[in-house]
Protein backbone atom coordinates (compact mmCIF):
# COMPACT_ATOMS: atom_id res chain seq x y z
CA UNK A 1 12.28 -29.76 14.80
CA UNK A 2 13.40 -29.98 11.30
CA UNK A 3 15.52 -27.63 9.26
CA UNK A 4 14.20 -26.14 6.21
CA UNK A 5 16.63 -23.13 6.83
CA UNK A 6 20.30 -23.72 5.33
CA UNK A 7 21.95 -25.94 3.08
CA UNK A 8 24.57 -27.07 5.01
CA UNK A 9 22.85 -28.49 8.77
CA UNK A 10 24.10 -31.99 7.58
CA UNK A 11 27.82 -33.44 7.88
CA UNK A 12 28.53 -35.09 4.63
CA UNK A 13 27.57 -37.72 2.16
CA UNK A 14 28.69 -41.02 3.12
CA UNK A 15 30.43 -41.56 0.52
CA UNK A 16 32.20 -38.36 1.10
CA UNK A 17 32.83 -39.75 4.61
CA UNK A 18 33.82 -43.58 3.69
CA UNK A 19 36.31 -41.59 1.80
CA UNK A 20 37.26 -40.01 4.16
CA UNK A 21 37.61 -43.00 7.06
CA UNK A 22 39.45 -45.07 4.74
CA UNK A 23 42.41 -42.71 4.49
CA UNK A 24 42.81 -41.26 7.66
CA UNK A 25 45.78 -43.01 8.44
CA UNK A 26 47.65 -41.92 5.57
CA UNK A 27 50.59 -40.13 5.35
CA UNK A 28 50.98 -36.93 3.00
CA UNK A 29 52.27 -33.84 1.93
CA UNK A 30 50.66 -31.01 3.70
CA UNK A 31 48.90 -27.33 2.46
CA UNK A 32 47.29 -29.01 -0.94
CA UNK A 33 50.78 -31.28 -2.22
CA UNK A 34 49.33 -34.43 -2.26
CA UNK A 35 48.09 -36.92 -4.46
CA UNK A 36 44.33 -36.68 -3.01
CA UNK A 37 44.30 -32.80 -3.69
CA UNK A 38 45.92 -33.44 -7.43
CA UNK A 39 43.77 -36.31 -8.44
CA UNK A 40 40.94 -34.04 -7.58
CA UNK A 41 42.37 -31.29 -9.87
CA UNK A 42 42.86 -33.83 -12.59
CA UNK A 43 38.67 -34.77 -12.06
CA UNK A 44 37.14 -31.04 -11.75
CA UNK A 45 39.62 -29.93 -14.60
CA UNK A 46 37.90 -32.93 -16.75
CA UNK A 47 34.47 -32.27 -15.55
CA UNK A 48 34.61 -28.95 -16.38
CA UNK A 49 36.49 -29.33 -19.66
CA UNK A 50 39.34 -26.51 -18.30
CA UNK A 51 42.89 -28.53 -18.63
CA UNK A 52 44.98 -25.27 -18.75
CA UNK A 53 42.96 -24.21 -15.18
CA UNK A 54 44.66 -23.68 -11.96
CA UNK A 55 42.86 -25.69 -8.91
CA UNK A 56 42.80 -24.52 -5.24
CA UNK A 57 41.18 -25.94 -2.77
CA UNK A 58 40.47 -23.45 -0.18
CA UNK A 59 38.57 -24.03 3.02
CA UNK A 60 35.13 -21.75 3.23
CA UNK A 61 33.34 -19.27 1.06
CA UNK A 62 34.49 -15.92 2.78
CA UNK A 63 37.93 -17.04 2.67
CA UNK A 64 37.53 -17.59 -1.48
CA UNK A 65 36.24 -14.71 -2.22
CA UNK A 66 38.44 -12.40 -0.23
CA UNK A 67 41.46 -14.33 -1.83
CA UNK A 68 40.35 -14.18 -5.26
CA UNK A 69 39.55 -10.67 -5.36
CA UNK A 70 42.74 -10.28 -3.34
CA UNK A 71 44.84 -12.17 -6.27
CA UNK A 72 43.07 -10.36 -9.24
CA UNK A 73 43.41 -7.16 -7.97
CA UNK A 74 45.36 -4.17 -7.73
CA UNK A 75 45.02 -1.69 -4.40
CA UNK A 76 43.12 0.83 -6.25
CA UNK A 77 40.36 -1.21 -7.98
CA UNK A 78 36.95 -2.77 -6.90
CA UNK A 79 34.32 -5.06 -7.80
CA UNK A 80 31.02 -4.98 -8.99
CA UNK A 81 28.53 -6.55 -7.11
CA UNK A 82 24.43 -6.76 -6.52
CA UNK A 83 23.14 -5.63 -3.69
CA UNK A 84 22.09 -8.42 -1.96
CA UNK A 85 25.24 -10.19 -3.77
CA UNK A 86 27.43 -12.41 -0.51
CA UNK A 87 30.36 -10.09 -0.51
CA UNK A 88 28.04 -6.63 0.28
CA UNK A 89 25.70 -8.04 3.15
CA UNK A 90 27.16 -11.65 4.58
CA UNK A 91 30.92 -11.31 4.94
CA UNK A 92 31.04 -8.55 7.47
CA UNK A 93 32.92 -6.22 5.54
CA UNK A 94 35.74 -8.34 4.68
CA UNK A 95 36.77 -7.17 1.06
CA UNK A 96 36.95 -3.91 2.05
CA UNK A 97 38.57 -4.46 5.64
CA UNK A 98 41.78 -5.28 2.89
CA UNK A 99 41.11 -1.91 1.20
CA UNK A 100 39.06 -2.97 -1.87
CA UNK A 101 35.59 -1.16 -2.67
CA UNK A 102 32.47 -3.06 -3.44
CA UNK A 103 30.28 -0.89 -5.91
CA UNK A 104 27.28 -2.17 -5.14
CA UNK A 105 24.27 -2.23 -8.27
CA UNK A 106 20.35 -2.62 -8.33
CA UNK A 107 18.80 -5.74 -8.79
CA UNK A 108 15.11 -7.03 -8.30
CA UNK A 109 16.11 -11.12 -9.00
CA UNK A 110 20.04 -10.93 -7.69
CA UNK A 111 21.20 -10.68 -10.99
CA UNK A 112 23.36 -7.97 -12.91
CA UNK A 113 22.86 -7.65 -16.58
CA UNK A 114 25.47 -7.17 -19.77
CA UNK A 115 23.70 -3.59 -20.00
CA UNK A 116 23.94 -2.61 -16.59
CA UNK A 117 27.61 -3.41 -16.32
CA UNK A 118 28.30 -1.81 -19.58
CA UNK A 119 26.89 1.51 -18.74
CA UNK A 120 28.08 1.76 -15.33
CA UNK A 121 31.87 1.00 -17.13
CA UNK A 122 31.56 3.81 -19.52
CA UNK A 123 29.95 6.44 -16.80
CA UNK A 124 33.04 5.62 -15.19
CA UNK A 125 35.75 5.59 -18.20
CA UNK A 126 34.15 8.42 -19.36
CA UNK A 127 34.86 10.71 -16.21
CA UNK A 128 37.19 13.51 -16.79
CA UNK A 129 37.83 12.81 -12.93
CA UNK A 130 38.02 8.80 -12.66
CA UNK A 131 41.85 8.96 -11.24
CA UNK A 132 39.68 9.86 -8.12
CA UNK A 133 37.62 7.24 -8.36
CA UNK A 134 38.14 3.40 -7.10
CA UNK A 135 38.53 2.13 -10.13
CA UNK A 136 36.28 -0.58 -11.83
CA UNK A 137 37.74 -4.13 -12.34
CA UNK A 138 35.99 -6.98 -11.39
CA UNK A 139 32.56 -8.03 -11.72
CA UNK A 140 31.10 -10.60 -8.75
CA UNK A 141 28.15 -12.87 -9.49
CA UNK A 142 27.21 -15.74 -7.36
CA UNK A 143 25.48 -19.11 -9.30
CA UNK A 144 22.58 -19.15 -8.51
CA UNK A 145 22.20 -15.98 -6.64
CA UNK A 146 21.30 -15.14 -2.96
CA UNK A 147 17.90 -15.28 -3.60
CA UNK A 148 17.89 -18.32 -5.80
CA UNK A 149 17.72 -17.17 -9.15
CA UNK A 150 19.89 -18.31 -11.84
CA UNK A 151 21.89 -17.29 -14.94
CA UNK A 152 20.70 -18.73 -18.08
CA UNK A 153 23.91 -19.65 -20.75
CA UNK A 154 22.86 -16.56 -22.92
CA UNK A 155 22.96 -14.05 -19.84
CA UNK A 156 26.41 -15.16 -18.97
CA UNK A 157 27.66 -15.14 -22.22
CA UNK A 158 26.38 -11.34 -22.70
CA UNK A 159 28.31 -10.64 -19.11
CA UNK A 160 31.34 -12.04 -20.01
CA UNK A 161 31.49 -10.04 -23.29
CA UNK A 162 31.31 -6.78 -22.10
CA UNK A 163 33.61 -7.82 -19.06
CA UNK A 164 35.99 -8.55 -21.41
CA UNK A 165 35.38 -5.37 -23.67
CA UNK A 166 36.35 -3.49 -21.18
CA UNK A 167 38.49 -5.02 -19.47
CA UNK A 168 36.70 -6.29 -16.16
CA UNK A 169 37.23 -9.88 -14.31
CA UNK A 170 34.43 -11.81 -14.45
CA UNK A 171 34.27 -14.02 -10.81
CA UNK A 172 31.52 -16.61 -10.18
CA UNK A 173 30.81 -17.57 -6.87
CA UNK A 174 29.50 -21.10 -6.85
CA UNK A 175 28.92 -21.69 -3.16
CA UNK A 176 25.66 -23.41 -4.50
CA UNK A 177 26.73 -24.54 -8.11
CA UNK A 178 25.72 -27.76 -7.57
CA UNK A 179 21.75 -26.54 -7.38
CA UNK A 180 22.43 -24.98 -10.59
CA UNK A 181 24.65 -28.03 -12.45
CA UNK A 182 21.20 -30.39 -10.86
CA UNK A 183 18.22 -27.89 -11.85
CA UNK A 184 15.62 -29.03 -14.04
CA UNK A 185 15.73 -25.27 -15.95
CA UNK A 186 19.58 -25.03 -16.10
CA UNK A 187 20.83 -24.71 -19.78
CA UNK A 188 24.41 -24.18 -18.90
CA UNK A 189 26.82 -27.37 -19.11
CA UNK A 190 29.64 -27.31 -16.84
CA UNK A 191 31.94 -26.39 -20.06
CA UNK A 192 30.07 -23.72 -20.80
CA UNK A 193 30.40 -22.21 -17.16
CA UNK A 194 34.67 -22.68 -17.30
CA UNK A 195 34.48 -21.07 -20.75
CA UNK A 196 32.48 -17.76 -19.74
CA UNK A 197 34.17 -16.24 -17.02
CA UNK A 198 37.68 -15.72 -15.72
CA UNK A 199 37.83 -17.33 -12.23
CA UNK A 200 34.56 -19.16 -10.38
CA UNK A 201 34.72 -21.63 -7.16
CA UNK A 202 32.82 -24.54 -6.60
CA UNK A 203 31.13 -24.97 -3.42
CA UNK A 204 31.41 -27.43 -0.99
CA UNK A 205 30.44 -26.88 2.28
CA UNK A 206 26.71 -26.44 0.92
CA UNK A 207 26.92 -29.18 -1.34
CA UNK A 208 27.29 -32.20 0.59
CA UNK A 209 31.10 -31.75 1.92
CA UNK A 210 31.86 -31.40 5.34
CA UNK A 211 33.77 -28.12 4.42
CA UNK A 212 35.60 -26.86 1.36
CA UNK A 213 35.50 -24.64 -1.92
CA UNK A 214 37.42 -25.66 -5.04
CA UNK A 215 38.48 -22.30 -7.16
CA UNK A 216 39.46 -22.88 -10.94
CA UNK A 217 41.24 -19.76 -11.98
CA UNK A 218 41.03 -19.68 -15.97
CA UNK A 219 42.50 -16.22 -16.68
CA UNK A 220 46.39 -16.61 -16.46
CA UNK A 221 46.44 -12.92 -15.00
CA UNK A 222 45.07 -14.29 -11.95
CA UNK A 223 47.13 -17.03 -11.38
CA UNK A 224 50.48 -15.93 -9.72
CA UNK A 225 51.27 -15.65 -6.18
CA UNK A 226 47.69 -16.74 -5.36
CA UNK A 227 48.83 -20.13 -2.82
CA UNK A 228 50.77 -17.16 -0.99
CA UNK A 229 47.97 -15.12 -0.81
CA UNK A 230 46.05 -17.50 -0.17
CA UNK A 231 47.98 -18.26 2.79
CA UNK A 232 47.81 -14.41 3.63
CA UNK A 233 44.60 -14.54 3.73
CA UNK A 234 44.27 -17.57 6.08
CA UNK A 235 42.65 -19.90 3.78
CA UNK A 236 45.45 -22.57 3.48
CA UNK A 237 44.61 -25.48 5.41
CA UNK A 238 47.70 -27.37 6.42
CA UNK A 239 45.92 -31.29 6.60
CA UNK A 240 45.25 -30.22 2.80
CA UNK A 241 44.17 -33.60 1.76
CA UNK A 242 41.41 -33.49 3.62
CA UNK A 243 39.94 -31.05 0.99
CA UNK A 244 40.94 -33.19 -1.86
CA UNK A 245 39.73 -36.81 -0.50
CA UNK A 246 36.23 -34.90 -0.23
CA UNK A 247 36.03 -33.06 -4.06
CA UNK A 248 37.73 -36.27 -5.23
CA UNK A 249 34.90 -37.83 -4.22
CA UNK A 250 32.58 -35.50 -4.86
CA UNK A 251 33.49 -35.79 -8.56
CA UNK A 252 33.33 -39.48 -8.82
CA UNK A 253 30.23 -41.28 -10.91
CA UNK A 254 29.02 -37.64 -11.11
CA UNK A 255 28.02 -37.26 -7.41
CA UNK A 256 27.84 -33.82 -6.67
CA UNK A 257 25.73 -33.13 -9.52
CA UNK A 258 23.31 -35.98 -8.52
CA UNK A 259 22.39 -35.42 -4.98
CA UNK A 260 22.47 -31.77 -5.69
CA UNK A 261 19.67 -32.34 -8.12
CA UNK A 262 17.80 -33.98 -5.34
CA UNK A 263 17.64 -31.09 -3.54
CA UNK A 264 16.52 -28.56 -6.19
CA UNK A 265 13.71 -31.26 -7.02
CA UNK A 266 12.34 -31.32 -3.39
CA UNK A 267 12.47 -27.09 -3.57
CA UNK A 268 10.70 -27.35 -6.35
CA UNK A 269 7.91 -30.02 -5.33
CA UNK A 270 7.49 -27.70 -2.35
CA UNK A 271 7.87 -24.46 -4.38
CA UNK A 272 4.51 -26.23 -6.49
CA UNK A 273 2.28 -26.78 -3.32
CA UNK A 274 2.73 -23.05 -2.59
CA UNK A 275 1.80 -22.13 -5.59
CA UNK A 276 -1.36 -24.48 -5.87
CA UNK A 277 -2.13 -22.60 -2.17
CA UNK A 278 -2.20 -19.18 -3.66
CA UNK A 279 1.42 -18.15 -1.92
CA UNK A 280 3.50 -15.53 -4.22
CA UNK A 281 7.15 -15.49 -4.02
CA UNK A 282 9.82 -12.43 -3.40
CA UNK A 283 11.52 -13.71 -7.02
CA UNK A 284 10.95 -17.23 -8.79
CA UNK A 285 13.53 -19.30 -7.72
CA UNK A 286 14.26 -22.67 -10.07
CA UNK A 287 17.06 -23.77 -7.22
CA UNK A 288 17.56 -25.21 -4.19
CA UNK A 289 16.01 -21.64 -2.32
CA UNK A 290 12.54 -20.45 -2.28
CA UNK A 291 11.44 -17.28 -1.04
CA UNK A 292 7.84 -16.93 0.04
CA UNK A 293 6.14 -14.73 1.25
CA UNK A 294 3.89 -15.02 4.45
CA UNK A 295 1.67 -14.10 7.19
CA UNK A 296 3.33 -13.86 10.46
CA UNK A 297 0.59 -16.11 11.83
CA UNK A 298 1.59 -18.21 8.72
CA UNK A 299 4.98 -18.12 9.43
CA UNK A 300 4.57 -18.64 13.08
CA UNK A 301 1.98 -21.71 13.11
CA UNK A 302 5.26 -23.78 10.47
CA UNK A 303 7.93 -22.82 12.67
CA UNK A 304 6.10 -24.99 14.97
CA UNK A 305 7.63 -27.68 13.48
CA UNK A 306 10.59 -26.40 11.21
CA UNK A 307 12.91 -24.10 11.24
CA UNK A 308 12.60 -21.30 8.74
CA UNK A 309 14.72 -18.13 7.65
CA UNK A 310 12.79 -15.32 8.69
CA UNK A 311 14.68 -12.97 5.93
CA UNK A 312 12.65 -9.31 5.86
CA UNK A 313 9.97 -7.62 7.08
CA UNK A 314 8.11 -6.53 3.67
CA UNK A 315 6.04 -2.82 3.69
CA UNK A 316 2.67 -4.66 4.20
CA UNK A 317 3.53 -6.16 7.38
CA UNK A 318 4.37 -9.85 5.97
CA UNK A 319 7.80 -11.80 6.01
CA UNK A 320 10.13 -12.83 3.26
CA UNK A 321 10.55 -16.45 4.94
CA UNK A 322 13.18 -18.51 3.12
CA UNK A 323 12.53 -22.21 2.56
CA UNK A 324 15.72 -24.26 1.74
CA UNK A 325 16.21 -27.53 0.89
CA UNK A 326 19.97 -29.52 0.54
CA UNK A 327 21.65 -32.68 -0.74
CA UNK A 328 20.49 -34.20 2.22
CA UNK A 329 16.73 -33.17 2.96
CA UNK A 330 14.26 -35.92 3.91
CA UNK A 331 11.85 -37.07 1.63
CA UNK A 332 9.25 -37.72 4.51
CA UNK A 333 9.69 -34.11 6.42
CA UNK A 334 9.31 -32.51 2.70
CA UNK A 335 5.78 -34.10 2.44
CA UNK A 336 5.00 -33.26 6.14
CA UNK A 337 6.02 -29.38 5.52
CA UNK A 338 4.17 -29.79 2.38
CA UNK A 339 0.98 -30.80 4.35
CA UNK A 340 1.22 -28.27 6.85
CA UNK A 341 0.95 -25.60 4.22
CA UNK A 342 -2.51 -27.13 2.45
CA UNK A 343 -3.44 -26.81 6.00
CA UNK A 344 -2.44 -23.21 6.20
């Protein structure tokens, strides 16, 4: 059975892995103090035209964002976040397990607007009683979302104004940024991400690394103390050049971009036969995830042969059935799936 259900079944590239196997044997510096981990800095600092960043290289996605909001802020405040945003429904409560609120907002296509944020901000600064309040102070967005929309340049550029009008973090989380940096509709260079928020991450473990999330803290605010928090918050691997061998990699000759962009293109071939079929989606997705919706008999009669996400169980008795595609899908099971729904 093949896996149209996650992003990250595979291991790694092999280049990632050659990389990998040829310095094994080598002897470094441990938690990050090596010269792996710092010529990686030097590449993802170039690539995404940041040189005054700060560079971590932290080991999975849970971990990242618990120790960036951790680092940015203070026991009283929270975060903005959609609701079906990672940090409300996948990380088992972990951001407020260390006593921080996440104020959950609307949103039909996983995204929050300039607008929204700005009037939820003044509702709040506006409250003869916000001392009782957790107060505002950080504003979480995920490129592209959990449902597989994306940001356009303009939209983030809105956002990160009124973050910064009134005085909110702006935190990407780019578990999937490579989907994004690859997609055919993206209109956001990599600059142009560094230079409209305060902190994001790049992901790793989704995009073709066997594990591993980069964050690039912009905002000098955020950058004390955070390898000790990190370390609080147990996301300091000690063989630390294992993480940079891997992005080093990853940012050589433009790779992660490039088999990233493979992956949206094979969403988006099979995104087009359900579409010719007559299938509607739960949002339009230009990335790596599509999100269809089905019969059960429909759903049933694929997962014959792949493995789906079974997401929801919509009011009229359908699913929500996520289709995913990654780095490393085959060409040959793409056309078979694609096949299997004509025959549908």
């Amino acid at each position: 059975m093949y896996r149209f259900n996650s992003d990250y079944t595979e291991g790694c590239h092999p280049a990632i892995l050659e990389r990998l196997a040829a310095t094994n044997m080598d002897q470094t510096d441990g938690y990050g103090l090596d010269p792996y981990c710092e010529e990686a800095r030097t590449k993802i600092k170039e690539y995404f035209s940041c040189p005054n960043a700060d560079v971590h290289f932290l080991v999975g996605g849970t971990q990242t964002n618990l120790t960036v909001i951790c680092a940015a802020l203070r026991p009283h405040q929270a975060v903005f976040g959609a609701v079906p945003s990672h940090i409300n429904t996948h990380e088992a409560g972990a951001i407020e397990h260390v006593g921080h609120r996440v104020l959950p907002l609307p949103s039909e296509d996983g995204k929050l607007t300039a607008e929204q944020i700005k009037s939820e901000w003044i509702k709040y600064d506006t409250d003869p009683s916000r001392e009782h309040w957790a107060q505002p102070k950080m504003v979480y967005i995920s490129q592209p979302t959990e449902i597989g929309s994306m940001y356009s340049k303009k939209e983030l550029q809105d956002l990160y104004a009124v973050c910064k009008e009134a005085g909110l973090y702006l935190f990407i989380d780019g578990a999937r940024l490579g989907y994004v940096l690859g997609a055919p509709a993206n209109d956001m260079t990599p600059a142009d991400l560094a230079a409209n928020c305060d902190v994001f991450y790049i992901g790793g473990t989704k995009c073709g690394l066997l594990f591993g999330e980069a964050v690039v803290i912009i905002n000098d605010e955020i950058k004390p103390d955070f390898r000790t928090i990190a370390k609080q918050c147990g996301a300091i691997m000690a063989k630390g050049r294992l993480l940079g061998v891997q992005f080093g990699a990853a940012f050589t000759d433009d790779l992660y971009t490039r088999i990233c962009a493979k992956g949206t293109q094979q969403a988006l071939k099979i995104k087009q036969a359900l579409l010719d079929c007559g299938f509607k989606f739960v949002t339009d997705s230009p990335t790596n995830q599509q999100f269809v919706i089905m019969t059960p008999a429909q759903f049933a009669k694929l997962s014959e042969e792949f493995a789906l996400s079974h997401i929801a169980y919509l009011p009229d008795g359908n699913y929500s059935v996520r289709i995913c595609t990654s780095w490393a899908t085959d060409d040959a099971q793409v056309d078979k799936l694609i096949a299997m729904i004509k025959e549908l």
